[in-house]
N, C-alpha and C. Protein backbone atom coordinates (compact mmCIF):
# COMPACT_ATOMS: atom_id res chain seq x y z
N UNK A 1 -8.92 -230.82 195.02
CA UNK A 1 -9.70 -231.98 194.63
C UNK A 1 -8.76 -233.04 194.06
N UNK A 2 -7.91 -232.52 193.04
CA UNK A 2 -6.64 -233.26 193.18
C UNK A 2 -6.19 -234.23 193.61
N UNK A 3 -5.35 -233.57 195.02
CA UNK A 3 -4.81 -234.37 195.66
C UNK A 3 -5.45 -234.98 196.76
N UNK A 4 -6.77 -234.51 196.56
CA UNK A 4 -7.79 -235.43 197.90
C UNK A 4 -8.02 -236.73 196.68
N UNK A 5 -8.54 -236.73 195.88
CA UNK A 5 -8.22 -237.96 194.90
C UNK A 5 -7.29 -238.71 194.50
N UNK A 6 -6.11 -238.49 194.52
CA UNK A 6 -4.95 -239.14 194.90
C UNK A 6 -4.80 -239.59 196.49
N UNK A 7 -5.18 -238.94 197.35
CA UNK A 7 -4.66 -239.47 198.77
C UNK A 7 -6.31 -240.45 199.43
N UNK A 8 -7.26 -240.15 199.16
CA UNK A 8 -8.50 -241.00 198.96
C UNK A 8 -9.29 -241.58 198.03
N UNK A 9 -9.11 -241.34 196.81
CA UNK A 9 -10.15 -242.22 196.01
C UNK A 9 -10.93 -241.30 195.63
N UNK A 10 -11.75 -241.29 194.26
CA UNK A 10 -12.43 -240.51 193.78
C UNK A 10 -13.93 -240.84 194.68
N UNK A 11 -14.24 -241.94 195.25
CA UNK A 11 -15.40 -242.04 195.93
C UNK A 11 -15.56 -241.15 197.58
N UNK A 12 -14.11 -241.79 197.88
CA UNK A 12 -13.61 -240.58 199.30
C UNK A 12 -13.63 -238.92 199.06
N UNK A 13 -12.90 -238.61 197.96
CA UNK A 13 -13.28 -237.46 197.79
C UNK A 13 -14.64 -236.79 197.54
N UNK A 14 -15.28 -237.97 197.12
CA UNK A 14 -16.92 -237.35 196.84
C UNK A 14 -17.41 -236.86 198.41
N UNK A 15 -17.33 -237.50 199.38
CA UNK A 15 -17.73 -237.38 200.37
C UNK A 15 -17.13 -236.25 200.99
N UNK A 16 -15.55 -235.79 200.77
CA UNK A 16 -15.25 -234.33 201.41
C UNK A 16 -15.66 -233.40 200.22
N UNK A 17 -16.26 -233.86 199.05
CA UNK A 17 -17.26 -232.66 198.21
C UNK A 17 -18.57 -232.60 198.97
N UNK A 18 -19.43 -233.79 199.21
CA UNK A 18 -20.61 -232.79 200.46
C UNK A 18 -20.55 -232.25 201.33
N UNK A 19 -19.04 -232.46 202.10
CA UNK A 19 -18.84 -231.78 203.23
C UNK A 19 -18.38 -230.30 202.90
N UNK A 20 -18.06 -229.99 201.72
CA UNK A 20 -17.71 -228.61 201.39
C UNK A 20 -18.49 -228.24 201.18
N UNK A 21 -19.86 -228.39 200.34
CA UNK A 21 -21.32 -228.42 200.16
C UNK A 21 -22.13 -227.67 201.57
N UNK A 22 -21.52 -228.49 202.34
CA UNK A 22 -22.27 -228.26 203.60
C UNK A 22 -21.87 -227.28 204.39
N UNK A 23 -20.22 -227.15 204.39
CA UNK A 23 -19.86 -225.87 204.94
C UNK A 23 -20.34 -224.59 204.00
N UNK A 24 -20.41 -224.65 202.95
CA UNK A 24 -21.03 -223.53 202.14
C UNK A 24 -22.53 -223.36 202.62
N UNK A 25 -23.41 -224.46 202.81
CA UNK A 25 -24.58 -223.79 203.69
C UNK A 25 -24.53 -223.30 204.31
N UNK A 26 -23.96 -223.94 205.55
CA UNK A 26 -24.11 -223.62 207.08
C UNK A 26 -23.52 -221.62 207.01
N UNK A 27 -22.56 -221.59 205.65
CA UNK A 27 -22.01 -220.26 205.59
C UNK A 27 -22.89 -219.36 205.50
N UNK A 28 -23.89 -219.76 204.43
CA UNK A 28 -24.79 -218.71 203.31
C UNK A 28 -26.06 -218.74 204.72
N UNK A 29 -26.16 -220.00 205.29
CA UNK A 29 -27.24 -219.61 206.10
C UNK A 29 -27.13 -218.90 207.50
N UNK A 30 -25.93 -218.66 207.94
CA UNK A 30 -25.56 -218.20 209.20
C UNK A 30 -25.42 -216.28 208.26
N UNK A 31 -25.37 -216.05 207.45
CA UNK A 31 -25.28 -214.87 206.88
C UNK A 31 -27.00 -214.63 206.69
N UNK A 32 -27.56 -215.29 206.36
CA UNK A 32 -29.12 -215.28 205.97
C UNK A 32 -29.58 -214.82 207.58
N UNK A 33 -29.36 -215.73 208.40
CA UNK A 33 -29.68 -215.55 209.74
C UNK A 33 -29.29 -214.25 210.66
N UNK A 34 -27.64 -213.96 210.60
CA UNK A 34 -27.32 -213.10 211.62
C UNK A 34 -27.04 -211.92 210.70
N UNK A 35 -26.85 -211.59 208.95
CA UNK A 35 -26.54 -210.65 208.52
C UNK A 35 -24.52 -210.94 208.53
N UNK A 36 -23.85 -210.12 207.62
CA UNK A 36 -22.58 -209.67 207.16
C UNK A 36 -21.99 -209.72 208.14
N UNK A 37 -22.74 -209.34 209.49
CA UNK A 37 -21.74 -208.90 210.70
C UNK A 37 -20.90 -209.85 211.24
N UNK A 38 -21.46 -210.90 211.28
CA UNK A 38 -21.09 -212.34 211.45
C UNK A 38 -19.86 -212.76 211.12
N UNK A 39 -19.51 -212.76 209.39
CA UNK A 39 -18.75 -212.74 208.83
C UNK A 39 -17.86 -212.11 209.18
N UNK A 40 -17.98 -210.76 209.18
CA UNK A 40 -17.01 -209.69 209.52
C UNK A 40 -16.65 -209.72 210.71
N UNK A 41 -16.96 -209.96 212.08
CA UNK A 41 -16.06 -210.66 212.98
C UNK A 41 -15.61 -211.74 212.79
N UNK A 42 -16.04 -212.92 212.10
CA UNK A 42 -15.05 -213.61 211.67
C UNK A 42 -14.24 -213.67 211.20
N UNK A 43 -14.24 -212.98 209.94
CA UNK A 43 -13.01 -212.58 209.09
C UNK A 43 -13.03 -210.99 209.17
N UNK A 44 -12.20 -210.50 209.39
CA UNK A 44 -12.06 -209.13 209.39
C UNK A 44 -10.95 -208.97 208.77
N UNK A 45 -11.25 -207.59 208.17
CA UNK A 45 -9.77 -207.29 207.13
C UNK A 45 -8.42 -207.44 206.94
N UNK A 46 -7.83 -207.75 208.32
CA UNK A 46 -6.44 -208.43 208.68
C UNK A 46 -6.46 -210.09 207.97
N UNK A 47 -7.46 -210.30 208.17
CA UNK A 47 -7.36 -212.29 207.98
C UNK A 47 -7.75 -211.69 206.26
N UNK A 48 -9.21 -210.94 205.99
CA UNK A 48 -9.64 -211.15 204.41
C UNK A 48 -7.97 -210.91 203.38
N UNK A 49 -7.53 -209.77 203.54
CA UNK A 49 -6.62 -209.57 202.66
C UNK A 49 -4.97 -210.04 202.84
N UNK A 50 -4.48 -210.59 203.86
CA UNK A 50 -3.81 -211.77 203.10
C UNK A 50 -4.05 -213.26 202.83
N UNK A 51 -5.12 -213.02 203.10
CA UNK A 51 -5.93 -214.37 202.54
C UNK A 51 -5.75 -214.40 201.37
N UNK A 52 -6.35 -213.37 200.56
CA UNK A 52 -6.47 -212.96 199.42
C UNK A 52 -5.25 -212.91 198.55
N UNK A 53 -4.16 -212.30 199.44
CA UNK A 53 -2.51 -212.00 199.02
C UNK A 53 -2.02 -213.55 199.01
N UNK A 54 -2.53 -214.79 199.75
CA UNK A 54 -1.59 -215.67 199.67
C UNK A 54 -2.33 -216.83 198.68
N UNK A 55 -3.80 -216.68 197.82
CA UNK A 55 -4.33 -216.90 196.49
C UNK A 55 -3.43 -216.62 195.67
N UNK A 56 -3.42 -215.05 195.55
CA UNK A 56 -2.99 -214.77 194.58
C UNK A 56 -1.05 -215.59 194.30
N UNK A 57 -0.51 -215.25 195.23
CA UNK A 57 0.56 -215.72 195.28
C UNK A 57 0.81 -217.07 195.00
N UNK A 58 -0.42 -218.29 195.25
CA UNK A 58 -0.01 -219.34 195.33
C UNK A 58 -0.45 -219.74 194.02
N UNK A 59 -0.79 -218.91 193.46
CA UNK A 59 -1.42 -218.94 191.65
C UNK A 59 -0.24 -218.50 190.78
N UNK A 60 0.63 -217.97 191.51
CA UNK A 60 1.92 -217.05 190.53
C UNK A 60 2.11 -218.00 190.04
N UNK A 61 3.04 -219.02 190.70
CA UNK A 61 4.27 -219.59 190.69
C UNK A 61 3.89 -220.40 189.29
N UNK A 62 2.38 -221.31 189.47
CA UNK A 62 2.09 -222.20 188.03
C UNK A 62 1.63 -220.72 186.84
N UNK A 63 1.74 -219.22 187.09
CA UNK A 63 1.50 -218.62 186.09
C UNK A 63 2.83 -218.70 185.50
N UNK A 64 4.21 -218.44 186.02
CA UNK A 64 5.52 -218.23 185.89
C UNK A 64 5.95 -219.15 185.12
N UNK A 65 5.81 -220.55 185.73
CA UNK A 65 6.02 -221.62 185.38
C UNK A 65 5.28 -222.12 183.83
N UNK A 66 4.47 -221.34 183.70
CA UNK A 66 3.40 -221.66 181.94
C UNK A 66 4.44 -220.80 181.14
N UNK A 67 4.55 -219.17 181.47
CA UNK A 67 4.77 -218.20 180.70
C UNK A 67 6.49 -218.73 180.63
N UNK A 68 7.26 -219.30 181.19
CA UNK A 68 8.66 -220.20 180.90
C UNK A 68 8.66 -220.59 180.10
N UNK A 69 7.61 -221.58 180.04
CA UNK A 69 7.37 -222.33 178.79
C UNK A 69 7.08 -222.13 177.49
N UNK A 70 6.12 -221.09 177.82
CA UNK A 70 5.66 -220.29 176.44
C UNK A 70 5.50 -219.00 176.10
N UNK A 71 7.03 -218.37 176.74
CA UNK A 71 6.85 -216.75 177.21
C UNK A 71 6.63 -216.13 175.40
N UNK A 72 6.70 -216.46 174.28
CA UNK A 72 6.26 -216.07 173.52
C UNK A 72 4.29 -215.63 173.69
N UNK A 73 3.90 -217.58 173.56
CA UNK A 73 2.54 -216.79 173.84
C UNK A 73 2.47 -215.82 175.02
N UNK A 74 2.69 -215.81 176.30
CA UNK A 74 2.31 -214.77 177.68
C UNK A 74 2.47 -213.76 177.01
N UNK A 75 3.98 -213.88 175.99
CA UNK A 75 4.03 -212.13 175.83
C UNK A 75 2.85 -211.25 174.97
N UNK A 76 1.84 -212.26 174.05
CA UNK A 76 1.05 -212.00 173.00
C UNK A 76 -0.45 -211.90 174.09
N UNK A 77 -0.23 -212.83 174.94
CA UNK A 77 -1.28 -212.68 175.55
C UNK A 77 -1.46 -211.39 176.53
N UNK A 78 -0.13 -211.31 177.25
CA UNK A 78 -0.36 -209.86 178.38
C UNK A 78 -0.14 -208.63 177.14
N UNK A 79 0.23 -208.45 176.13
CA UNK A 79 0.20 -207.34 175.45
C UNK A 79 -1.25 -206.89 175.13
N UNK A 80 -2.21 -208.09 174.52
CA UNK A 80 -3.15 -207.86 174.00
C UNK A 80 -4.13 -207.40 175.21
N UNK A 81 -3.93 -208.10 176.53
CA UNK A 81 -5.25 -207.49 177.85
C UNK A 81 -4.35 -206.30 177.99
N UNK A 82 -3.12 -205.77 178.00
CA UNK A 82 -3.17 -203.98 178.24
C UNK A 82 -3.36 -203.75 177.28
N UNK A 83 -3.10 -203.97 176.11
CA UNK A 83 -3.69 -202.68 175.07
C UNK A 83 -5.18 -202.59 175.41
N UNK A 84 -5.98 -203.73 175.26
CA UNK A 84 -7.51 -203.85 175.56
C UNK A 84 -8.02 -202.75 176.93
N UNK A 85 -6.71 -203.04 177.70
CA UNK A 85 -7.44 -202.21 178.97
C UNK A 85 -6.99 -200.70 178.74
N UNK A 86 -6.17 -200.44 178.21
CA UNK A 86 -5.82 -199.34 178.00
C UNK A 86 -6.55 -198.57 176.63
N UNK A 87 -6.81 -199.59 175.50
CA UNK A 87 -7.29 -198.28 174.72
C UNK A 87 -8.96 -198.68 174.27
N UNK A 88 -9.46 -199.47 174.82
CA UNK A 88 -10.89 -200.67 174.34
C UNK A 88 -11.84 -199.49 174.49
N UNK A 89 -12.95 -199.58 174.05
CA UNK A 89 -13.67 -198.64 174.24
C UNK A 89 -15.35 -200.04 174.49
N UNK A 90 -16.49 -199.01 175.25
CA UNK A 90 -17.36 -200.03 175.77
C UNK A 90 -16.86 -201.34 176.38
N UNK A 91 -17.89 -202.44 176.06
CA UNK A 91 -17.90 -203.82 176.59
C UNK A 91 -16.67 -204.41 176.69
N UNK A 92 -15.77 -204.07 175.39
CA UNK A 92 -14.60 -204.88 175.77
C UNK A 92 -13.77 -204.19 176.41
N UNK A 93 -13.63 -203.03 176.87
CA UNK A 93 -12.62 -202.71 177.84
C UNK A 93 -13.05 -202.85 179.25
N UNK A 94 -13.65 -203.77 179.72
CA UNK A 94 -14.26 -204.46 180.71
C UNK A 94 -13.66 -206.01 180.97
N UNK A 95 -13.27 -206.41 179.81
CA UNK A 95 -12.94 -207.91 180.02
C UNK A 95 -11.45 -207.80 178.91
N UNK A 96 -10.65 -207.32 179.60
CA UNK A 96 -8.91 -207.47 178.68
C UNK A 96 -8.54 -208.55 179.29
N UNK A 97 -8.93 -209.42 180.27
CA UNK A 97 -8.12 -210.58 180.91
C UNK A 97 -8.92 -211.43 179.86
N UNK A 98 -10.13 -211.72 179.64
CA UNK A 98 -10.60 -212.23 178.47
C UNK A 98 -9.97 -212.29 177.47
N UNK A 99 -10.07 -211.24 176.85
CA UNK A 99 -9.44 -210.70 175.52
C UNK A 99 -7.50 -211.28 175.41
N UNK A 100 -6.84 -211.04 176.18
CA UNK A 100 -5.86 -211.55 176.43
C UNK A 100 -5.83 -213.14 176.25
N UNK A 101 -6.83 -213.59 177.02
CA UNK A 101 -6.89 -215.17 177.15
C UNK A 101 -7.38 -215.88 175.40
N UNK A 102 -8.26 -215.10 174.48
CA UNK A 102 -8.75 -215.48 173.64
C UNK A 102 -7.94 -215.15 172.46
N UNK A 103 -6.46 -214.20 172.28
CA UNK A 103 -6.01 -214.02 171.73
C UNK A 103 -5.01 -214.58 171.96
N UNK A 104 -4.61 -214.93 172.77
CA UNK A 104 -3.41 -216.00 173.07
C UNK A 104 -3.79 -217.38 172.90
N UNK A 105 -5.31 -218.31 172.82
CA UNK A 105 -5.32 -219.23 172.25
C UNK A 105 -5.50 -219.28 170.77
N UNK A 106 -5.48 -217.89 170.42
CA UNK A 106 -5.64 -218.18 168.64
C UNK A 106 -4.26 -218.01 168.19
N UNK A 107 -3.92 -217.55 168.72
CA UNK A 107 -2.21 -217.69 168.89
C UNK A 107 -1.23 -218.96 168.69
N UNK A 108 -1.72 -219.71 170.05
CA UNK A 108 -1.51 -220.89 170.44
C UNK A 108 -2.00 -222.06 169.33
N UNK A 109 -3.15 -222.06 168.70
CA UNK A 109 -3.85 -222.94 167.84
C UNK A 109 -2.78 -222.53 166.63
N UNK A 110 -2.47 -220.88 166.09
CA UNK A 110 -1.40 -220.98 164.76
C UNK A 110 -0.41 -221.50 164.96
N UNK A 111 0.43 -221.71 166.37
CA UNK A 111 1.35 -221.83 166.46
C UNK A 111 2.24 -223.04 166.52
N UNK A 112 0.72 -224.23 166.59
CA UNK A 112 0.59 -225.63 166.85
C UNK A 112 0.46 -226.08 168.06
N UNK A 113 0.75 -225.28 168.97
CA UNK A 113 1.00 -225.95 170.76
C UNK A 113 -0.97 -226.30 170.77
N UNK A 114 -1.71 -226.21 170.51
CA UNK A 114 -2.44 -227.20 170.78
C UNK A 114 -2.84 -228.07 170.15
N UNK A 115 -2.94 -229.46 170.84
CA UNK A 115 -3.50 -230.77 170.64
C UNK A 115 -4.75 -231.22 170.19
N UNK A 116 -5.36 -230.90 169.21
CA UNK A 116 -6.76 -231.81 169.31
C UNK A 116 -7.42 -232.77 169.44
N UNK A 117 -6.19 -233.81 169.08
CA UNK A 117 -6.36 -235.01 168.88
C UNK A 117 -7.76 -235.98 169.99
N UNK A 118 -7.09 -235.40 171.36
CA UNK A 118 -8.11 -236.02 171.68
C UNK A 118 -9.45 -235.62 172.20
N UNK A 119 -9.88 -234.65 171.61
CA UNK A 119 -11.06 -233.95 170.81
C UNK A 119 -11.39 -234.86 169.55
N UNK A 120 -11.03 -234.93 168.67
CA UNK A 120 -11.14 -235.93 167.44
C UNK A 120 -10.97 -237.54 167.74
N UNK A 121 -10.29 -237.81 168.98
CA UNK A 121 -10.72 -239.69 169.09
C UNK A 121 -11.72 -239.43 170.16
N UNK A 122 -12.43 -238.81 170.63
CA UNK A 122 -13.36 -238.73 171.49
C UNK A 122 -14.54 -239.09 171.37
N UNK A 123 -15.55 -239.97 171.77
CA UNK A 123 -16.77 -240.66 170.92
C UNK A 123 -17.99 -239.24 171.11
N UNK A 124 -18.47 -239.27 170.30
CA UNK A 124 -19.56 -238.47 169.95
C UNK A 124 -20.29 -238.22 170.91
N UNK A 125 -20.89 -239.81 171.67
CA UNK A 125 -21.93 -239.33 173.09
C UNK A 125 -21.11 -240.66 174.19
N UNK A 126 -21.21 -239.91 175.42
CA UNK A 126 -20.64 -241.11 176.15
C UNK A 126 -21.12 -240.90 177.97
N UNK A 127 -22.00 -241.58 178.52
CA UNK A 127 -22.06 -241.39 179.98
C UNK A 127 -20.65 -240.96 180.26
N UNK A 128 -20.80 -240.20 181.97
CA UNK A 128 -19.64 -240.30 182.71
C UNK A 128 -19.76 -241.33 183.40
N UNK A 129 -18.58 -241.48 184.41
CA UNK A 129 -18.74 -242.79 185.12
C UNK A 129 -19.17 -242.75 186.68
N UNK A 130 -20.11 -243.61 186.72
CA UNK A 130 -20.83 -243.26 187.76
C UNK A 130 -19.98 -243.94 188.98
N UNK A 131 -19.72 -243.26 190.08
CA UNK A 131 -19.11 -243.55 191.23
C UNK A 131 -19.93 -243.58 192.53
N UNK A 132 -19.96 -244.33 193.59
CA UNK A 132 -20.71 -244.41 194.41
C UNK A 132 -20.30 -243.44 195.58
N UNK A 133 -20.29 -242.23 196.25
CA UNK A 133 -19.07 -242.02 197.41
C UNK A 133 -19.16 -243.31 198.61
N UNK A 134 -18.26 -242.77 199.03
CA UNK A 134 -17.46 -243.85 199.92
C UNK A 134 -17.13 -242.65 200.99
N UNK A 135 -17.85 -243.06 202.57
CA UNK A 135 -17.93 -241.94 203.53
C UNK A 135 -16.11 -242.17 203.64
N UNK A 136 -15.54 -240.88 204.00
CA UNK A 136 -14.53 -240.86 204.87
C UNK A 136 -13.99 -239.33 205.48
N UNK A 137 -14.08 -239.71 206.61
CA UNK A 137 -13.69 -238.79 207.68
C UNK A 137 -12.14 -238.21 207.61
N UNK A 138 -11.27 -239.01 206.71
CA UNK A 138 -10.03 -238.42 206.42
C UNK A 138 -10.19 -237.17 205.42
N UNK A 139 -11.35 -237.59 204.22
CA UNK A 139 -11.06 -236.86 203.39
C UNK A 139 -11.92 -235.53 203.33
N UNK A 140 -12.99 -235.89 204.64
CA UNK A 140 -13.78 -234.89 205.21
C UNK A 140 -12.93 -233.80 205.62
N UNK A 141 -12.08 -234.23 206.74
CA UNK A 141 -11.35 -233.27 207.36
C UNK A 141 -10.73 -232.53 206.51
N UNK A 142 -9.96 -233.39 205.50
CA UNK A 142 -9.03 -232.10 204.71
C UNK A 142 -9.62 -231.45 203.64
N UNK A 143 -11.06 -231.18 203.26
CA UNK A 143 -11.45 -230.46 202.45
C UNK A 143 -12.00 -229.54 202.91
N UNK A 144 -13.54 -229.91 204.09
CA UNK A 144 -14.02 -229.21 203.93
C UNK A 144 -13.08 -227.83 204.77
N UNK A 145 -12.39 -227.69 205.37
CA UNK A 145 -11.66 -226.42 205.86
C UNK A 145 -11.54 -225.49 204.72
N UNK A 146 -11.07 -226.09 203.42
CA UNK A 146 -10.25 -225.58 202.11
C UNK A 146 -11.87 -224.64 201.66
N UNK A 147 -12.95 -224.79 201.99
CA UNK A 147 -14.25 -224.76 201.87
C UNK A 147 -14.01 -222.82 202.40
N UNK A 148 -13.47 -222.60 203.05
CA UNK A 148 -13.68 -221.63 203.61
C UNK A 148 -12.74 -220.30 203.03
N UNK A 149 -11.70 -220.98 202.51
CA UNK A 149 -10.82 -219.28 201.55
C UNK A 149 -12.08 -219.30 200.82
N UNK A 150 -12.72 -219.70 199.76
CA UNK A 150 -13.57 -219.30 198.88
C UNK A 150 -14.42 -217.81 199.14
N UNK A 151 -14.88 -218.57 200.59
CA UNK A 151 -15.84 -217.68 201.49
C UNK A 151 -15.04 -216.04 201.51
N UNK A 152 -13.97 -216.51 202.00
CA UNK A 152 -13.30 -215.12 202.65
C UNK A 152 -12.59 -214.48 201.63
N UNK A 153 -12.18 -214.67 200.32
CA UNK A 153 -12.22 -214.53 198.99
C UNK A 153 -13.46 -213.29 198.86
N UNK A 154 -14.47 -214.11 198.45
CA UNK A 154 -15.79 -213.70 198.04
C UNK A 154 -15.85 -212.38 198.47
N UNK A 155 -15.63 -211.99 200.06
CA UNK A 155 -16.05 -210.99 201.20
C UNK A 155 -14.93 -210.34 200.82
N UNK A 156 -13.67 -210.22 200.20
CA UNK A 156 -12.93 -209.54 200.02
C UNK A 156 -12.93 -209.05 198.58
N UNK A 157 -13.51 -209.56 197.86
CA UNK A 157 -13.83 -209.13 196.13
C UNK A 157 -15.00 -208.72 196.35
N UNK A 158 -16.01 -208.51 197.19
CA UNK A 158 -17.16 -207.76 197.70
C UNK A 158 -16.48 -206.44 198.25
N UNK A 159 -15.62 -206.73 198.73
CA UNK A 159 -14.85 -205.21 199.42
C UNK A 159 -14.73 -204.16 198.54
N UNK A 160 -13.42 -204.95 197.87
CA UNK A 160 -12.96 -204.50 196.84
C UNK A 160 -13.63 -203.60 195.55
N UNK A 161 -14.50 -204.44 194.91
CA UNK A 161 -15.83 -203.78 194.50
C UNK A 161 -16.36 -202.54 195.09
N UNK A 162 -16.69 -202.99 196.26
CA UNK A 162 -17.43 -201.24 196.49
C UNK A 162 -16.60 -200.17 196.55
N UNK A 163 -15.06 -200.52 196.83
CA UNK A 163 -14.67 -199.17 197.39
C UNK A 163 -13.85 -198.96 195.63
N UNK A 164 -14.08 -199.62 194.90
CA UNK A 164 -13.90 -199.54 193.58
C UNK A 164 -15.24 -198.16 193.01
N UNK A 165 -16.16 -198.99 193.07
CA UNK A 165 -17.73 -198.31 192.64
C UNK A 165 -18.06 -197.66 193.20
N UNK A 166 -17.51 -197.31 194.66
CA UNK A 166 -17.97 -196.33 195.76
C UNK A 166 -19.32 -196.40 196.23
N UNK A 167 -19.75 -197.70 196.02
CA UNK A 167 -20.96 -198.15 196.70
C UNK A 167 -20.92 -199.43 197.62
N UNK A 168 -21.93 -199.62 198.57
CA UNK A 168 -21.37 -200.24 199.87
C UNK A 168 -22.43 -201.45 199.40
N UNK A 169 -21.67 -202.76 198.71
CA UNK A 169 -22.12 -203.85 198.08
C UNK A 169 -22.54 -205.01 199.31
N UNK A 170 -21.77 -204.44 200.28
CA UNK A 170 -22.03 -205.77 201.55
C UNK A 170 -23.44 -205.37 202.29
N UNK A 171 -23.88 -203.91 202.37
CA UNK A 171 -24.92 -203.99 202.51
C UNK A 171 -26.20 -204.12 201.81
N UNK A 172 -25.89 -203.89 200.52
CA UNK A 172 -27.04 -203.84 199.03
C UNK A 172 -26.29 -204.22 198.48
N UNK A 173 -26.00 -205.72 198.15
CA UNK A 173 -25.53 -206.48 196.96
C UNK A 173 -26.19 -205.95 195.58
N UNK A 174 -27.51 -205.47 195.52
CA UNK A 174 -27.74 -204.92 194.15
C UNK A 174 -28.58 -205.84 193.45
């Protein structure tokens, strides 16, 4: 969204946001219509999981690039989600990536690295700003495609899940 706003305009980009909109229908309703199977010749496990492998990967590099910066906090933060996952008992040993994340900003707040400031010059109540879209077929093209890892994402953390839980989630989501 980004860089479709930089290379079109926040009004251009509005317009490749309905078109992502729309490929997410046409998704949810061609699944409504023909069933999973659909999907699954479309994407089948060769395409879902390095799909999945090249997310994750393309997420490293700005994780690497934070924890450089502030490998003190990372180190306070990844200590605290394994201990959590390793010794938590109930609800919270369910969410240590949480727990990690919430102990590393209280961290972060003693430590000064965050800013409030502009939290505190921020006016109390304020519209957003209303933008009109502005059709464009440039910024159509390059989003809504991007529309579709989500999809094949989804079907692969659906996978994942069942053969986690040992229950078959693509046919009884639950």
């Amino acid at each position: 969204i980004v860089k479709a706003t930089e290379l079109y305009g926040l009004a251009g980009t509005l317009s490749g946001l309905v078109a992502v909109g729309a490929v997410y229908f046409l998704m949810s309703a061609l699944v409504k219509w023909q069933g999973m199977k659909v999907i699954q010749r479309l994407f089948p496990p060769v395409v879902i999981g390095p799909v999945i492998m090249l997310i994750g990967l393309s997420l490293s590099g700005t994780g690497v690039n934070m924890a450089a910066e502030n490998w003190l906090l990372a180190i306070i933060a990844l200590v605290t989600a394994i201990i959590v996952s390793m010794f938590a008992k109930g609800l919270l040993k369910l969410i240590p990536i949480f727990s990690g994340i919430i102990v590393g900003y209280i961290a972060a707040v003693f430590m000064g690295k965050i800013d409030f400031t502009p939290v505190i010059e921020a006016p109390w109540f304020s519209l957003p700003q209303f933008v009109t879209p502005k059709f464009s077929w440039q910024a159509i093209l390059f989003m809504a495609p991007v529309a579709i890892a989500p999809v094949i994402e989804h079907v692969g953390d659906v996978y994942a899940v069942s053969q986690v839980a040992g229950k078959d989630f693509v046919k009884k989501p639950g």
